[in-house]
PDB file of N, CA and C in Angstrom:
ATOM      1  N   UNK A   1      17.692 125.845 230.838  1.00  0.00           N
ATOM      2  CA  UNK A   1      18.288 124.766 230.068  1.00  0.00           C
ATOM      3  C   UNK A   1      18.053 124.994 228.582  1.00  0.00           C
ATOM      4  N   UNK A   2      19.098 124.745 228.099  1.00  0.00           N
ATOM      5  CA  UNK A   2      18.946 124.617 226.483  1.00  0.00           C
ATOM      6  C   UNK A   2      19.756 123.833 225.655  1.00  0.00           C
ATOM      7  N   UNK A   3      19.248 122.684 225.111  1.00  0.00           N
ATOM      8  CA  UNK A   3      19.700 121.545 224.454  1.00  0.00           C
ATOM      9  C   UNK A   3      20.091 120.325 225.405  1.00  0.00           C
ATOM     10  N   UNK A   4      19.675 120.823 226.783  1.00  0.00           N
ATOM     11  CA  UNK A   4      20.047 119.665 227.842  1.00  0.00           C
ATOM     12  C   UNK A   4      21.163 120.515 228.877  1.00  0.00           C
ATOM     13  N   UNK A   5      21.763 121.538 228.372  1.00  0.00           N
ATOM     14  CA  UNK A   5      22.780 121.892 229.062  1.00  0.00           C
ATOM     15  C   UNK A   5      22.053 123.171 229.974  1.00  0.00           C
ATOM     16  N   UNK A   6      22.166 123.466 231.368  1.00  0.00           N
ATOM     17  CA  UNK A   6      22.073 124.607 231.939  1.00  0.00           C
ATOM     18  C   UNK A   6      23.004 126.009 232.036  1.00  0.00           C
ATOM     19  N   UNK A   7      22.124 126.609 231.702  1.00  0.00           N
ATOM     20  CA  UNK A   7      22.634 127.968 230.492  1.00  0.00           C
ATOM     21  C   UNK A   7      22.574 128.802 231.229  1.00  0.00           C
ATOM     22  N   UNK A   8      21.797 128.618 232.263  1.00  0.00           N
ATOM     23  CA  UNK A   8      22.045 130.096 233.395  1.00  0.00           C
ATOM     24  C   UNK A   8      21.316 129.016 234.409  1.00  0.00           C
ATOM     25  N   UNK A   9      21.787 130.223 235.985  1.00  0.00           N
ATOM     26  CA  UNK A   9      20.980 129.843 236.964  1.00  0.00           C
ATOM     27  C   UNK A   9      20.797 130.826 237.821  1.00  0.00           C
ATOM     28  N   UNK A  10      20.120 130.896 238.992  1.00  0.00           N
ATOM     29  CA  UNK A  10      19.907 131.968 240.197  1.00  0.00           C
ATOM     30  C   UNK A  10      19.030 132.087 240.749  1.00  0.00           C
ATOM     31  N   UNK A  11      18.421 132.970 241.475  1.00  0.00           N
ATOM     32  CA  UNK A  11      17.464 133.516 242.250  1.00  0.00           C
ATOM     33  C   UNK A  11      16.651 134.269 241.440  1.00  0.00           C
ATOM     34  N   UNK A  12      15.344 134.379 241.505  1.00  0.00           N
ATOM     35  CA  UNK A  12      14.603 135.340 240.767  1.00  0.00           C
ATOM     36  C   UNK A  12      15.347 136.525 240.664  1.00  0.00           C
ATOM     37  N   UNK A  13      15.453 137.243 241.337  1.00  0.00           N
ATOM     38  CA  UNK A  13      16.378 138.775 241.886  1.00  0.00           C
ATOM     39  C   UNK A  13      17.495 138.498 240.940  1.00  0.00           C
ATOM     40  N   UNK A  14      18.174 137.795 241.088  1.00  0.00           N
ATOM     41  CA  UNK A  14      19.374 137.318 239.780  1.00  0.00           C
ATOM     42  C   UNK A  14      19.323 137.595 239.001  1.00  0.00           C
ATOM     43  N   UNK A  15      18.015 136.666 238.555  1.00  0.00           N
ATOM     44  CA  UNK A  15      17.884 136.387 236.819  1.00  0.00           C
ATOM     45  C   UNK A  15      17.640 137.523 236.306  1.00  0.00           C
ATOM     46  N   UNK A  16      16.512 139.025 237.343  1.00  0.00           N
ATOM     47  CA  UNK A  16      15.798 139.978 236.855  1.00  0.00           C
ATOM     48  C   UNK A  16      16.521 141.215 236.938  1.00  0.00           C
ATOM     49  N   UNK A  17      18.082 140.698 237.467  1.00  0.00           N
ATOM     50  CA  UNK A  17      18.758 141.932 238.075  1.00  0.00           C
ATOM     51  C   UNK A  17      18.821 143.150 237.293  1.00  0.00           C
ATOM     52  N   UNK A  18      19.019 144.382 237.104  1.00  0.00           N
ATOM     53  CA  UNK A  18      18.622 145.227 236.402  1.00  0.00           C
ATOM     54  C   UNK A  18      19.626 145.417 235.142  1.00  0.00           C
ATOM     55  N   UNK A  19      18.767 145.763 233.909  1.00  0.00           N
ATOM     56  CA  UNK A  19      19.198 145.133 232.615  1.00  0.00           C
ATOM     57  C   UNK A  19      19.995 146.740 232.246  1.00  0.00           C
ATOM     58  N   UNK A  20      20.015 147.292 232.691  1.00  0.00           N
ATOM     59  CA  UNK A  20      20.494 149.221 232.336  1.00  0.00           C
ATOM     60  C   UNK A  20      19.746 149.627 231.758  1.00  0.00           C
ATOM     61  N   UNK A  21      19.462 151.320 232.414  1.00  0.00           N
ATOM     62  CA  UNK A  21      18.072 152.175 231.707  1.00  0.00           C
ATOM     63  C   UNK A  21      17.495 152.348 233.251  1.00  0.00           C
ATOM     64  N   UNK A  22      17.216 153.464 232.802  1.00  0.00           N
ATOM     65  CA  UNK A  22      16.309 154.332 233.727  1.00  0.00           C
ATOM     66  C   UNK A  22      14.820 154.750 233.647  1.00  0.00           C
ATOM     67  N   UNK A  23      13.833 154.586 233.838  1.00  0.00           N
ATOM     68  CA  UNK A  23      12.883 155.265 233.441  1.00  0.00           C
ATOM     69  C   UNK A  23      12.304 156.436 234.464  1.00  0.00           C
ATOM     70  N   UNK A  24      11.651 157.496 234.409  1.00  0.00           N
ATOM     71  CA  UNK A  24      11.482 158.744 234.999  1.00  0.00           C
ATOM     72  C   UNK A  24       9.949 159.061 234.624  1.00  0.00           C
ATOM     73  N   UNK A  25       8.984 159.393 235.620  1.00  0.00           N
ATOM     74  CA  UNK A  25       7.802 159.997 234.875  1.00  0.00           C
ATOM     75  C   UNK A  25       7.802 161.077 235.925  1.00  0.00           C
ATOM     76  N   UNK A  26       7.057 161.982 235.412  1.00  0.00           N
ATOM     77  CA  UNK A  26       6.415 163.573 235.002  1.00  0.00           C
ATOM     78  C   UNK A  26       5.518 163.549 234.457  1.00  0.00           C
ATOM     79  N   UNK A  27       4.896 164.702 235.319  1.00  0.00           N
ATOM     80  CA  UNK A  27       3.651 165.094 234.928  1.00  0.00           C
ATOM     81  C   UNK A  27       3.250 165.860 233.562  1.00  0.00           C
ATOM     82  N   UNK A  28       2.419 165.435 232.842  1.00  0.00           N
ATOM     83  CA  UNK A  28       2.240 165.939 231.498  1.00  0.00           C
ATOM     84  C   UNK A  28       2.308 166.926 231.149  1.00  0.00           C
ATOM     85  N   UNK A  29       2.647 167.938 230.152  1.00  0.00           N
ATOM     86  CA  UNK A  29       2.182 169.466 230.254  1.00  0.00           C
ATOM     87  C   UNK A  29       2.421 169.988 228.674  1.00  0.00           C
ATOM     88  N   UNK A  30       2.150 169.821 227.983  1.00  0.00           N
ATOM     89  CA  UNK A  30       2.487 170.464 226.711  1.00  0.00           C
ATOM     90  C   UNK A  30       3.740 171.003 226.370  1.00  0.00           C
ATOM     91  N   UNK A  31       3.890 172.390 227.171  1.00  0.00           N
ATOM     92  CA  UNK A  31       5.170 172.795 226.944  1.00  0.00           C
ATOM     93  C   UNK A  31       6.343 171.652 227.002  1.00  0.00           C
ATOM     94  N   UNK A  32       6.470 170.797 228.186  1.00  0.00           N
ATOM     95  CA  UNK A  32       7.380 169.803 228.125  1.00  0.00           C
ATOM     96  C   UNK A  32       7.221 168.947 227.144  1.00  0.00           C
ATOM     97  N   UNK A  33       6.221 168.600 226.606  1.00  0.00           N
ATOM     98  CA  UNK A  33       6.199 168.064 225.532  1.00  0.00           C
ATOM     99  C   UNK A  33       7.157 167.616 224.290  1.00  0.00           C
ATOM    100  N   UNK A  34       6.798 168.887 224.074  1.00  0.00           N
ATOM    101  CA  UNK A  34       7.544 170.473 222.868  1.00  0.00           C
ATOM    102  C   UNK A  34       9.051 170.262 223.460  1.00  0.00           C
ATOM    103  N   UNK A  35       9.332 170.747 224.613  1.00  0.00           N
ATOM    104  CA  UNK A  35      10.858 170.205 224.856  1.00  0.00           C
ATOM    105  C   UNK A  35      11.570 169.231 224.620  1.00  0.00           C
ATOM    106  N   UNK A  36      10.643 167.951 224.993  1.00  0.00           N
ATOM    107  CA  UNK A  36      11.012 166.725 224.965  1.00  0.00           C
ATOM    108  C   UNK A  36      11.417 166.262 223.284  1.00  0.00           C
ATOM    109  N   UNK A  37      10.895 166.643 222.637  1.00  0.00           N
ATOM    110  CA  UNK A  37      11.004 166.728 221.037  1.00  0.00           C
ATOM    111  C   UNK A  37      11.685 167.332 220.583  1.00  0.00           C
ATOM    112  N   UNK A  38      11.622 168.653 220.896  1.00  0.00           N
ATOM    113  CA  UNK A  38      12.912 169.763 220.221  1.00  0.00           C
ATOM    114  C   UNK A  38      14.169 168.755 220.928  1.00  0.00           C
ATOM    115  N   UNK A  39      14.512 168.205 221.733  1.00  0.00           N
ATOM    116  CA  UNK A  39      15.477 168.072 222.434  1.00  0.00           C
ATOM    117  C   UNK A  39      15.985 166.127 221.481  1.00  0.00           C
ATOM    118  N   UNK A  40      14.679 165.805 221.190  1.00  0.00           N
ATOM    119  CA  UNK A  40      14.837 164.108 220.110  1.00  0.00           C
ATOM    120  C   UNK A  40      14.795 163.122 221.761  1.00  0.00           C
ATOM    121  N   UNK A  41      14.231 163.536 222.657  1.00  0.00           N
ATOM    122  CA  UNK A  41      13.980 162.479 223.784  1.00  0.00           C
ATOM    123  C   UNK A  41      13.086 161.661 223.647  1.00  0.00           C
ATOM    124  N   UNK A  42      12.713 160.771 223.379  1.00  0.00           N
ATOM    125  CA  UNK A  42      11.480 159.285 223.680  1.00  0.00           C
ATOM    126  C   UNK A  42      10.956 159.555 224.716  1.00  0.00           C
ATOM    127  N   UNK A  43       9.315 159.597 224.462  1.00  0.00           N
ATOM    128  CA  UNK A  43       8.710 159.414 225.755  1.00  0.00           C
ATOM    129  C   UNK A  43       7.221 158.822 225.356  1.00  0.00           C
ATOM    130  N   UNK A  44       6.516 158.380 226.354  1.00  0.00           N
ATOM    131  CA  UNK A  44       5.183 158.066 226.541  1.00  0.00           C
ATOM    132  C   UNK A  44       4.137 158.519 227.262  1.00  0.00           C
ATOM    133  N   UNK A  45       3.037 158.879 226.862  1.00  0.00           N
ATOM    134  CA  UNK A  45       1.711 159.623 227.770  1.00  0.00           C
ATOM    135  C   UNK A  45       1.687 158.327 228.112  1.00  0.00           C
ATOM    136  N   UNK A  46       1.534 158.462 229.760  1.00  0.00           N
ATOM    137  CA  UNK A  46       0.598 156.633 230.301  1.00  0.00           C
ATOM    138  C   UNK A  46      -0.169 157.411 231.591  1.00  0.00           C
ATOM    139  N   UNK A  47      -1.535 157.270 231.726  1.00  0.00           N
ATOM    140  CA  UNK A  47      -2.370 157.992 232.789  1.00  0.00           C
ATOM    141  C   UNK A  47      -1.478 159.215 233.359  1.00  0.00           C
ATOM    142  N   UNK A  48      -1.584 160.298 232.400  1.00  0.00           N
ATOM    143  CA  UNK A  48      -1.421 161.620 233.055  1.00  0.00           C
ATOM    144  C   UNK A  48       0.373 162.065 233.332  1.00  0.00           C
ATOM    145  N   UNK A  49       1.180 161.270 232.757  1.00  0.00           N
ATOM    146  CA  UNK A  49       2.527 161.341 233.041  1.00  0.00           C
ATOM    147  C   UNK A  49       2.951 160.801 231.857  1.00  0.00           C
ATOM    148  N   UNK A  50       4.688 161.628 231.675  1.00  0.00           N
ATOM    149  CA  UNK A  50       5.220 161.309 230.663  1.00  0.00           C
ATOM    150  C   UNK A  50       6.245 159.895 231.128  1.00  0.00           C
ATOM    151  N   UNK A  51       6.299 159.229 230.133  1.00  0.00           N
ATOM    152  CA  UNK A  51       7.147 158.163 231.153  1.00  0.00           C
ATOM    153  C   UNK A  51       8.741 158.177 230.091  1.00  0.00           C
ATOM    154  N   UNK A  52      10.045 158.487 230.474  1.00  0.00           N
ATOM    155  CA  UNK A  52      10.914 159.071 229.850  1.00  0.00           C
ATOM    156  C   UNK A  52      12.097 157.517 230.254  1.00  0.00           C
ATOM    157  N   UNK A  53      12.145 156.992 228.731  1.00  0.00           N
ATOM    158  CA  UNK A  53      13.372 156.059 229.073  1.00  0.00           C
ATOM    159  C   UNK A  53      15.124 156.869 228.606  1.00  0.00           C
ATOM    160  N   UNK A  54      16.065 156.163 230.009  1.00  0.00           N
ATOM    161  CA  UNK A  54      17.090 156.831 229.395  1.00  0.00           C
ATOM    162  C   UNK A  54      17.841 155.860 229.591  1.00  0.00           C
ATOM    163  N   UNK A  55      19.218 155.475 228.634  1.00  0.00           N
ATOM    164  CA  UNK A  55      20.277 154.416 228.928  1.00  0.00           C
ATOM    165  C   UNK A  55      20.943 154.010 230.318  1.00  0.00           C
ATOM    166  N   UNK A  56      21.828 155.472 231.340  1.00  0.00           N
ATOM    167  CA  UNK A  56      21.916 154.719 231.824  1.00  0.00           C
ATOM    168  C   UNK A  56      22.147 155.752 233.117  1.00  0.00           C
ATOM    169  N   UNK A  57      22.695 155.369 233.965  1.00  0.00           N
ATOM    170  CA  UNK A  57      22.455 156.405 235.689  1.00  0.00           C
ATOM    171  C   UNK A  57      23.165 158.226 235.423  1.00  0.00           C
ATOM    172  N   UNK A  58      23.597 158.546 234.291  1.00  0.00           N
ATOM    173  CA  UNK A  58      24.844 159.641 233.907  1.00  0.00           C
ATOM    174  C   UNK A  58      23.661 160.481 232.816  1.00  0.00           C
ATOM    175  N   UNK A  59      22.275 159.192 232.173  1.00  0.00           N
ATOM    176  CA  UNK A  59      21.775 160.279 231.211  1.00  0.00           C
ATOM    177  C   UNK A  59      20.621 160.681 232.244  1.00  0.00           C
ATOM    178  N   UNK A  60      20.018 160.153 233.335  1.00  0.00           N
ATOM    179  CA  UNK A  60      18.975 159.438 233.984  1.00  0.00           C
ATOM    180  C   UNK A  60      19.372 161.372 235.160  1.00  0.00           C
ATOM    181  N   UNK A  61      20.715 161.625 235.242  1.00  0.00           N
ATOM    182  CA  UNK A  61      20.961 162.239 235.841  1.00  0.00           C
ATOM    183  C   UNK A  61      21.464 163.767 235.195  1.00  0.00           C
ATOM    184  N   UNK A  62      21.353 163.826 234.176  1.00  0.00           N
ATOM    185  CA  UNK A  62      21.440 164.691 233.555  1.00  0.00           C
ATOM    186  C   UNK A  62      20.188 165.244 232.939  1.00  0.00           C
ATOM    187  N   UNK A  63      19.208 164.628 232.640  1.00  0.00           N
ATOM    188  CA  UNK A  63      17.734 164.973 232.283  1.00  0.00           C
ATOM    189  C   UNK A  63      17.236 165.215 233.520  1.00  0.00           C
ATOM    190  N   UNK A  64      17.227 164.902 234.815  1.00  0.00           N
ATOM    191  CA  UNK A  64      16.948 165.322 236.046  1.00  0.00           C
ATOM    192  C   UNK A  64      16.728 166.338 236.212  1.00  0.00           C
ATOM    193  N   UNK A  65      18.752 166.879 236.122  1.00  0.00           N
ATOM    194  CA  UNK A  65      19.315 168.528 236.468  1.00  0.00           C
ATOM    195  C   UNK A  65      18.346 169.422 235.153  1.00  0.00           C
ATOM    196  N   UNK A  66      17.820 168.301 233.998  1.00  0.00           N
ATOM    197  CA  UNK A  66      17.617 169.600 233.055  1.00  0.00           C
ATOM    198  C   UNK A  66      15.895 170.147 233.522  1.00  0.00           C
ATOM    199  N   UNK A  67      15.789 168.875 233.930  1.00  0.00           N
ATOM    200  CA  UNK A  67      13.653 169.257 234.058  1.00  0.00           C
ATOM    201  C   UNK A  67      13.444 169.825 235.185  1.00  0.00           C
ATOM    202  N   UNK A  68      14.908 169.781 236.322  1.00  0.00           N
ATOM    203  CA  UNK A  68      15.008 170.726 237.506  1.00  0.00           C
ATOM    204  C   UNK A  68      14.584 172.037 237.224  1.00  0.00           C
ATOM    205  N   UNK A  69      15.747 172.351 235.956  1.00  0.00           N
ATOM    206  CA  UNK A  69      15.900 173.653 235.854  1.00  0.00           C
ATOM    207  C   UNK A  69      14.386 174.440 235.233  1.00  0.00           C
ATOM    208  N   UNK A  70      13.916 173.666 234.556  1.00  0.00           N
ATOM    209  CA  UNK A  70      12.442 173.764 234.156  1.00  0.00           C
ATOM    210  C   UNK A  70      11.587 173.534 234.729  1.00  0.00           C
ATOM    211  N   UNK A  71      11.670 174.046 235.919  1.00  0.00           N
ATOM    212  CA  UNK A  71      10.567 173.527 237.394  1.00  0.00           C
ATOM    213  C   UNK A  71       9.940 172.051 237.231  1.00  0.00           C
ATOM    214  N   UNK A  72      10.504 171.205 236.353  1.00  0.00           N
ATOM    215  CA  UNK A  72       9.474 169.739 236.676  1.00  0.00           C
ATOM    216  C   UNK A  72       9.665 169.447 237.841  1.00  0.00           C
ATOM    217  N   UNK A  73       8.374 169.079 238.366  1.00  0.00           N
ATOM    218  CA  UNK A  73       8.796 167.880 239.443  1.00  0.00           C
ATOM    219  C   UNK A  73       8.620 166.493 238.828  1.00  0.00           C
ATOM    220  N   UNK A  74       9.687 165.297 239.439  1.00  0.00           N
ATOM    221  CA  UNK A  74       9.686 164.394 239.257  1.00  0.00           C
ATOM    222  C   UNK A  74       9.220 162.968 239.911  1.00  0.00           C
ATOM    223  N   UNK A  75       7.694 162.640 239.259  1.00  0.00           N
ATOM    224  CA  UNK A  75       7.066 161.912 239.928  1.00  0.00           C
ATOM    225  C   UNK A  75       7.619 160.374 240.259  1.00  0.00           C
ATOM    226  N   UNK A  76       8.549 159.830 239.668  1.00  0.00           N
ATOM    227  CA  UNK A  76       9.477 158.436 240.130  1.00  0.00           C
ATOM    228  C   UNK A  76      10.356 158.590 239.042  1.00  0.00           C
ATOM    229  N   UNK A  77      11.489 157.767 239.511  1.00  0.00           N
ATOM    230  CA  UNK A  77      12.466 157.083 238.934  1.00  0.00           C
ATOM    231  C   UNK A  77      12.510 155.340 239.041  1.00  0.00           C
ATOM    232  N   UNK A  78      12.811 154.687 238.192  1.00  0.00           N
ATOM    233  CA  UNK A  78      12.861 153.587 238.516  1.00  0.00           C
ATOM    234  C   UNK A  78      14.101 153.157 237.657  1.00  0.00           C
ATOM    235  N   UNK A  79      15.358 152.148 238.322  1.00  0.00           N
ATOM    236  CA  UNK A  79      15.673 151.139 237.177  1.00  0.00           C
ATOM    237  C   UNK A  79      14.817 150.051 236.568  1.00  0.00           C
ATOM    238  N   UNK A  80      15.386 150.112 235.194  1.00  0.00           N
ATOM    239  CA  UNK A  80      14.534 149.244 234.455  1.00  0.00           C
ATOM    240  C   UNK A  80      15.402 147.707 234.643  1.00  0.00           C
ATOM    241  N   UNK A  81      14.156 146.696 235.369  1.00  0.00           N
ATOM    242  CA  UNK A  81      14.626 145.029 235.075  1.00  0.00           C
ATOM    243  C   UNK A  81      14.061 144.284 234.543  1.00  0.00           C
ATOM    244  N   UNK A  82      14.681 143.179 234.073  1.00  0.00           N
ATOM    245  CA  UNK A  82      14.023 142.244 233.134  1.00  0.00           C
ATOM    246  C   UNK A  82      13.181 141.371 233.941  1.00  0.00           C
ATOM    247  N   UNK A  83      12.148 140.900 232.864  1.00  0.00           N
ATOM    248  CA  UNK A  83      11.246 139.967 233.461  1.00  0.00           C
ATOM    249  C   UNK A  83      11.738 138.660 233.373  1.00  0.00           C
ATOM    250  N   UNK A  84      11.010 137.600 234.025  1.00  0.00           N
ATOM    251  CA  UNK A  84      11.309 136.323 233.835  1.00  0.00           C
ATOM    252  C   UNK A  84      10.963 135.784 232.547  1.00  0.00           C
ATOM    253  N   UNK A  85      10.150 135.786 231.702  1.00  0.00           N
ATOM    254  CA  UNK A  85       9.636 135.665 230.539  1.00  0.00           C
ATOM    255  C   UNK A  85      11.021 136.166 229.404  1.00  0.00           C
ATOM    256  N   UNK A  86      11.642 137.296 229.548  1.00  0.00           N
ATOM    257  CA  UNK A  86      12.755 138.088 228.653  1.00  0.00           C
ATOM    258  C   UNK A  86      13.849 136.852 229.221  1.00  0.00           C
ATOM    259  N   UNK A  87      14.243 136.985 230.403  1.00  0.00           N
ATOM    260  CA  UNK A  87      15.279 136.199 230.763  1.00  0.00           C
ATOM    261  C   UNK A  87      15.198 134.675 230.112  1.00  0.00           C
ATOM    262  N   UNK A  88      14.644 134.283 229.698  1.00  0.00           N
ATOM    263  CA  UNK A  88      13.670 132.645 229.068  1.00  0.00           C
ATOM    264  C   UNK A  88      14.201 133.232 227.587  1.00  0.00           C
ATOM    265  N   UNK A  89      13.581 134.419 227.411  1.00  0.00           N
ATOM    266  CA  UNK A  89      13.627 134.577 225.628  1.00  0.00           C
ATOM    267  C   UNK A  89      14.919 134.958 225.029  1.00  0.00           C
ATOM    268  N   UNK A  90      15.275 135.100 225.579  1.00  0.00           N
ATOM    269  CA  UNK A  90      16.858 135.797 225.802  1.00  0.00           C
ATOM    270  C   UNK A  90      18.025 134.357 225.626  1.00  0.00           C
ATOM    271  N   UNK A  91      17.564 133.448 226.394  1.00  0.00           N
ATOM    272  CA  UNK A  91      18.592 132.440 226.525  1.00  0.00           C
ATOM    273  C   UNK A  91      18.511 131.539 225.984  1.00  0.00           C
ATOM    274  N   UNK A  92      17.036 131.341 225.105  1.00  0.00           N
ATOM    275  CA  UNK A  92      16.520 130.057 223.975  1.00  0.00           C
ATOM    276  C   UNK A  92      16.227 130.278 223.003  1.00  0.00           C
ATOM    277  N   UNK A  93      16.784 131.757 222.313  1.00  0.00           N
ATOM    278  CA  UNK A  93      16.532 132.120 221.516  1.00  0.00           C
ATOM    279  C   UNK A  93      18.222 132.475 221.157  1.00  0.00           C
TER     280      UNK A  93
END
């Protein structure tokens, strides 16, 4: 609700449904590192893995085929969804 009027509604699963973006982690290694940079990719060290955000299922799948080709293995994929808290900040703001 906002100003009295109801501004959205749904099911948790609804509200959190997935916002687009991929995220991918791999295991750390220097050299990939160095790739990941020469290449201008975003990423994060978080316990021992790089955690790699990408826009959307076409880039998510194309960085795949590339860390394939560079023997990564790939420790998860996940779509990225919004929280209930974003979904709140999002709609009263």
């Amino acid at each position: 609700m906002k100003s009295g009027q109801i501004i959205e509604q749904g099911s948790v699963a609804e509200l959190t449904a997935v916002q687009g973006g991929y995220e991918l982690a791999v295991p750390v290694s220097e050299e990939l590192r160095a790739w990941l940079n020469e290449k201008m990719i975003a990423f994060t060290a978080v316990n021992g893995h790089l955690q790699i955000q990408v826009p959307d299922r076409g880039a998510a799948n194309s960085l795949i085929d590339a860390l394939r080709q560079r023997n990564v293995e790939i420790d998860s994929l996940n779509a990225r969804k919004r929280t209930l808290e974003s979904v709140f900040m999002e709609k009263v703001t």
